[in-house]
Protein backbone atom coordinates (compact mmCIF):
# COMPACT_ATOMS: atom_id res chain seq x y z
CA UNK A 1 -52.12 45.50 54.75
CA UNK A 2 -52.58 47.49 57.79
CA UNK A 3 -50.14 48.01 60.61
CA UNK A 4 -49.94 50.51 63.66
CA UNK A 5 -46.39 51.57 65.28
CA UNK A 6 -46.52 54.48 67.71
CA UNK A 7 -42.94 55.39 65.48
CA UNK A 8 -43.30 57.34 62.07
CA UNK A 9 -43.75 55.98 59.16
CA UNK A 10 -40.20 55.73 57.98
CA UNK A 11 -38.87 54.88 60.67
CA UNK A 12 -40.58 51.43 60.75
CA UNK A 13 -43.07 49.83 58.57
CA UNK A 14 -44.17 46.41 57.30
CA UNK A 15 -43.66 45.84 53.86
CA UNK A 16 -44.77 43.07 51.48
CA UNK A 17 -46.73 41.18 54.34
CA UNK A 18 -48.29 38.01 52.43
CA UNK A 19 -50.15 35.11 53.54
CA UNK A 20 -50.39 32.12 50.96
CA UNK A 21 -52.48 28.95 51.73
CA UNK A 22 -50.69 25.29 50.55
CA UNK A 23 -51.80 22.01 50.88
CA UNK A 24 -49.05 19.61 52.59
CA UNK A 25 -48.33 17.04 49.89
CA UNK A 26 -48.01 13.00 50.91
CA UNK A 27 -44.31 11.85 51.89
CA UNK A 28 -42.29 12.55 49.22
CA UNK A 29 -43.91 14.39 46.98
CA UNK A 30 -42.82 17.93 46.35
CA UNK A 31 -44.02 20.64 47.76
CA UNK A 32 -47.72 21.89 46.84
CA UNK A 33 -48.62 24.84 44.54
CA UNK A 34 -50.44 27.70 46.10
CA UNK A 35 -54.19 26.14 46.90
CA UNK A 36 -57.28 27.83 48.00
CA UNK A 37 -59.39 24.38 47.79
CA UNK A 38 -58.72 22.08 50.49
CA UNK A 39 -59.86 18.52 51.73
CA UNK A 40 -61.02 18.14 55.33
CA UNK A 41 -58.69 15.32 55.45
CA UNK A 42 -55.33 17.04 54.44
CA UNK A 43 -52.93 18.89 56.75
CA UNK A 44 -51.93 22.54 54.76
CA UNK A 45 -50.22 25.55 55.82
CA UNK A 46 -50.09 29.30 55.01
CA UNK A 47 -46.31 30.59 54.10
CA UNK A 48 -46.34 34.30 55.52
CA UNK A 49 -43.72 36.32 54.36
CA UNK A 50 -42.80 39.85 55.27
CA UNK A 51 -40.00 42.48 55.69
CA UNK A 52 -39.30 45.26 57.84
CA UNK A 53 -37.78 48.69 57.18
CA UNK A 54 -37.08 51.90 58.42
CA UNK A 55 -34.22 54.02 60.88
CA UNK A 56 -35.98 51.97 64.05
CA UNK A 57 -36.18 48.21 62.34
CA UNK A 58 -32.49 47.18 64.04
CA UNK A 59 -32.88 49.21 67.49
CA UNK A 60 -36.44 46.75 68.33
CA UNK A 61 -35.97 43.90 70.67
CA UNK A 62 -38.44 41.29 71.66
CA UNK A 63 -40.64 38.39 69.16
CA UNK A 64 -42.94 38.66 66.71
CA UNK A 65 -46.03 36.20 67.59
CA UNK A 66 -47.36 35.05 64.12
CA UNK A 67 -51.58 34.17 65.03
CA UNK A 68 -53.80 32.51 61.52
CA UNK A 69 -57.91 33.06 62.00
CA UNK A 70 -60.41 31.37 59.97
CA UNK A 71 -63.42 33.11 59.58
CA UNK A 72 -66.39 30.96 57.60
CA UNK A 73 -68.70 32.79 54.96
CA UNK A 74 -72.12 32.06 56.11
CA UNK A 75 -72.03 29.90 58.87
CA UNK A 76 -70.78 32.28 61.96
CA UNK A 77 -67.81 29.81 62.49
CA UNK A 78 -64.57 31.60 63.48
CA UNK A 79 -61.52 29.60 64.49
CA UNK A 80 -58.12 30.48 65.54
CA UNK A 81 -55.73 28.25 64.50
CA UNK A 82 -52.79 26.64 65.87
CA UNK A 83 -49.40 25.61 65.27
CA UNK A 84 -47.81 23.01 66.88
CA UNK A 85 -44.57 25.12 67.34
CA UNK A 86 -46.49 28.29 68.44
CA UNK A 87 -44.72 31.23 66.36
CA UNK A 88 -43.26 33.16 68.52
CA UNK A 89 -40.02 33.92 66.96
CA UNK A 90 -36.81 36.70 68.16
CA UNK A 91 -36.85 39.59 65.85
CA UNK A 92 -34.00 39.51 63.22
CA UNK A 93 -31.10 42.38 63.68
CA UNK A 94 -30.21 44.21 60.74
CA UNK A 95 -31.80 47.28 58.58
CA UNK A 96 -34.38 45.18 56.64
CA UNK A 97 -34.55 42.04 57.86
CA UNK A 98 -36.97 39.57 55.59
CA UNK A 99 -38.94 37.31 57.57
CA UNK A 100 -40.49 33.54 56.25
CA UNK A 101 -42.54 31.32 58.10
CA UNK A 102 -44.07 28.27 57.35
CA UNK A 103 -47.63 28.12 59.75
CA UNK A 104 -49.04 24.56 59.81
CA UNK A 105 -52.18 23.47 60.02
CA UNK A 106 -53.41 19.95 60.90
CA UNK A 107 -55.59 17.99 58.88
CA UNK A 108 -59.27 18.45 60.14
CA UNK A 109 -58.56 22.08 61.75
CA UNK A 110 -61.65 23.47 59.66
CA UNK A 111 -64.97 21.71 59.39
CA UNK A 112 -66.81 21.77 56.13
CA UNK A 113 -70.08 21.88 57.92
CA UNK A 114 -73.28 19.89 57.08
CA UNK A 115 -73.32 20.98 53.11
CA UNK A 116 -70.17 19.41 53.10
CA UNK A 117 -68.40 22.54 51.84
CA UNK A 118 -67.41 25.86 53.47
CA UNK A 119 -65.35 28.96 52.61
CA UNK A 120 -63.44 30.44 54.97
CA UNK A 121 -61.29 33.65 54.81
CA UNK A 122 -57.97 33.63 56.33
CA UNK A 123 -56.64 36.87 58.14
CA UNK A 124 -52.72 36.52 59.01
CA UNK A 125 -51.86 38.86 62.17
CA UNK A 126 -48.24 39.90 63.41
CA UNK A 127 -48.11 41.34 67.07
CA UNK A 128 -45.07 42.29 68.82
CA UNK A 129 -43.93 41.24 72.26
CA UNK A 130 -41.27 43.67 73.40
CA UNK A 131 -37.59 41.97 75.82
CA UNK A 132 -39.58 42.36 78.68
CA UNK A 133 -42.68 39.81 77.20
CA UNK A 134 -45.12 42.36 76.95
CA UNK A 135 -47.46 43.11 74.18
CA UNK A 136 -46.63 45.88 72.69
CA UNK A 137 -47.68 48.52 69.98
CA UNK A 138 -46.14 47.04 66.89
CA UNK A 139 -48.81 45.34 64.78
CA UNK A 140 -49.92 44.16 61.65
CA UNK A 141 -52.46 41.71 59.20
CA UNK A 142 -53.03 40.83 55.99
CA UNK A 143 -56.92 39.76 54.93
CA UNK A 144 -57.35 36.99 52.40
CA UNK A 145 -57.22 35.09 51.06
CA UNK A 146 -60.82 32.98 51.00
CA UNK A 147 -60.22 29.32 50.74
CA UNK A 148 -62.62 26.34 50.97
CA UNK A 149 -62.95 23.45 52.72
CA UNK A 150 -64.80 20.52 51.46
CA UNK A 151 -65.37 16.90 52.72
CA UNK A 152 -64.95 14.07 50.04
CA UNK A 153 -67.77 11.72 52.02
């Protein structure tokens, strides 16, 4: 899991930044296990999970902006995907605040191209946006994992 800070190491990192794919179960069924196999026709999400640490983790104001691409294995197709509720998110005061968020994808978001099947691998990126609303140099991502995408027609 890379990240860049312009701070030292200890006194900010990213620490146990993970990025699990889940299909999004009918209503009223229980949540879905961790799935890397996923119908064209069925909404899913990726549960990222991370924490911060270090001497500079409660002195940082601004949002974290949470961004899912889709990459496909083969075909040249990359896709960014979207959430309907965007992401952005206030950064949590404290020494090590633990972060959870729950990225949703709609059904038909990835094609499964003319084979009727098509991997894809998933890169989960974190970039900062400081009080003012710029950009700035706090980053991260996590690569992985691949997942496919198949049609049942």
């Amino acid at each position: 899991m890379p990240f860049e800070t312009p701070f030292a190491t200890p006194v900010f990192t990213f620490e146990n930044l993970t990025a699990v794919p889940h299909e999004h179960p009918a209503p009223g069924v229980p949540l879905a296990a961790p799935t890397t196999i996923i119908r064209t026709d069925q909404s899913w999400a990726v549960q990222v999970s991370w924490e911060n640490t270090g001497l500079a983790t409660g002195m940082i104001d601004g949002k974290w902006h949470l961004h899912v691409f889709a990459e496909s294995m083969g075909q040249g197709v990359e896709k960014t995907l979207t959430d309907p509720n965007d992401h952005i998110f206030p950064l949590q005061p404290g020494p090590a605040p633990t972060y959870s968020r729950h990225f949703h994808v709609p059904a038909g978001s990835l094609p499964a191209g003319p084979t009727g099947v098509t991997l894809y691998k998933i890169v989960t990126s974190l970039t900062y946006i400081d009080a003012a609303g710029n950009r700035g140099p706090i980053a991260a991502y996590v690569e992985g994992p691949i997942i496919q995408i198949y049609d049942t027609n």
